[in-house]
Protein backbone atom coordinates (compact mmCIF):
# COMPACT_ATOMS: atom_id res chain seq x y z
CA UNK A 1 179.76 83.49 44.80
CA UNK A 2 176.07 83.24 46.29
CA UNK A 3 175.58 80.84 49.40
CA UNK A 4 173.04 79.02 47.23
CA UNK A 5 175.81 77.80 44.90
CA UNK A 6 177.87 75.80 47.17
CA UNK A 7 176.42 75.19 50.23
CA UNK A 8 174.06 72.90 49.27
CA UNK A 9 176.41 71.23 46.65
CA UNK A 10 179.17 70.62 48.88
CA UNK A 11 177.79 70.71 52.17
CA UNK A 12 176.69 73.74 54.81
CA UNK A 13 179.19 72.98 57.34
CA UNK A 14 182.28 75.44 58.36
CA UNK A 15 184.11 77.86 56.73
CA UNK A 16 183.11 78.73 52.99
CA UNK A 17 187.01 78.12 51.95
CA UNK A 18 187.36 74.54 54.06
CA UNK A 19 189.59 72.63 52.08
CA UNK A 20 187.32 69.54 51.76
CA UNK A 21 184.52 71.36 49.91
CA UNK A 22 187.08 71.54 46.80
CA UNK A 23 187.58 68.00 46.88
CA UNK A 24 183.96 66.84 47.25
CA UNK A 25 182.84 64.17 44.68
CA UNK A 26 179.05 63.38 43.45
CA UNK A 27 178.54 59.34 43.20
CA UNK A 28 175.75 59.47 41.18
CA UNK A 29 177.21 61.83 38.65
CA UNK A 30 180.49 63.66 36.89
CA UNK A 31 179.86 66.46 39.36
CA UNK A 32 182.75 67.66 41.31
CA UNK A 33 184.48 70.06 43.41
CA UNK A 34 182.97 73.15 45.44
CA UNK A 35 180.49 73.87 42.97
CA UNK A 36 179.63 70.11 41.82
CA UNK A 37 180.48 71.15 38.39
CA UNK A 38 179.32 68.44 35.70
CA UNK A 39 182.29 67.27 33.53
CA UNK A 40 180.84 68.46 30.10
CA UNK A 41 180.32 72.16 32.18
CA UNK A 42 183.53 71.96 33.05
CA UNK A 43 185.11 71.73 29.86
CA UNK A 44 183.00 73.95 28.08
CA UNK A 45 183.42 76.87 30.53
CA UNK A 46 187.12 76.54 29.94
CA UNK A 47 188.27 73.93 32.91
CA UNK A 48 191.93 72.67 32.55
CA UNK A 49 191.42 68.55 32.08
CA UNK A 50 192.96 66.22 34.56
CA UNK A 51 193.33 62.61 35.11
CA UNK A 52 190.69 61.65 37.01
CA UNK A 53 186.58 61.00 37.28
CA UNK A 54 185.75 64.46 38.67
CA UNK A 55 188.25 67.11 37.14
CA UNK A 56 186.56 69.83 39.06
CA UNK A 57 187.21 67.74 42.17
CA UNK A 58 191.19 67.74 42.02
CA UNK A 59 191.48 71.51 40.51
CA UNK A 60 192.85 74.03 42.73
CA UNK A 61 190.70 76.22 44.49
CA UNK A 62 190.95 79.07 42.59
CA UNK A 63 190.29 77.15 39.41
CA UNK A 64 187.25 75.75 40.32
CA UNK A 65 186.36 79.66 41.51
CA UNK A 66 186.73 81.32 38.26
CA UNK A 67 184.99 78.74 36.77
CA UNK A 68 182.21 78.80 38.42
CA UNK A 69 182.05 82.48 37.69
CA UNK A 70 182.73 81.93 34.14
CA UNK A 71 179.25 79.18 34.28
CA UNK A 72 177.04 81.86 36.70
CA UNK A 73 178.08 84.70 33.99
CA UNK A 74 176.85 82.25 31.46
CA UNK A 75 174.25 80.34 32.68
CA UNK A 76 172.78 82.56 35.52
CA UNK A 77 172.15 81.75 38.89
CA UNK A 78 169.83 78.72 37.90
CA UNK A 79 172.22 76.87 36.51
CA UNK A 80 172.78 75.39 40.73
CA UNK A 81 169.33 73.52 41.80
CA UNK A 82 169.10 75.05 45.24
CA UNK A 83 169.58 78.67 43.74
């Protein structure tokens, strides 16, 4: 995945696969995970629910990886702010 999608979204520091990017949690919004994924983005790109606020944020790594694939195949590169 392009720098552009998570760097900025879960912050630029260390290692790409740092474990606390996948858990990182937007306060303002239903944005989670590596890719601050919105909740309805989630879902509709084929995200497994969970029980909590920010599904993205508590799905394993590689989930949150093919899904973001799944939304940059769909949406394009744009779909990420900083991108």
């Amino acid at each position: 995945m392009p720098y552009c999608t998570w760097a900025y979204e879960s912050g630029t520091w260390g290692s790409p696969w740092r474990s606390s990017r996948y858990r990182a949690r937007n306060r303002s919004s239903t944005a989670g995970g590596k890719y601050q994924i919105l909740d309805r983005t989630w879902y509709a790109f084929g995200g497994r629910r969970y029980a909590d606020s920010h599904p993205a944020a508590v799905a394993p790594a590689l989930e949150q990886e093919k899904i973001a694939r799944r939304v940059l195949a769909g949406q394009g590169i744009h779909a990420w702010v900083k991108c």
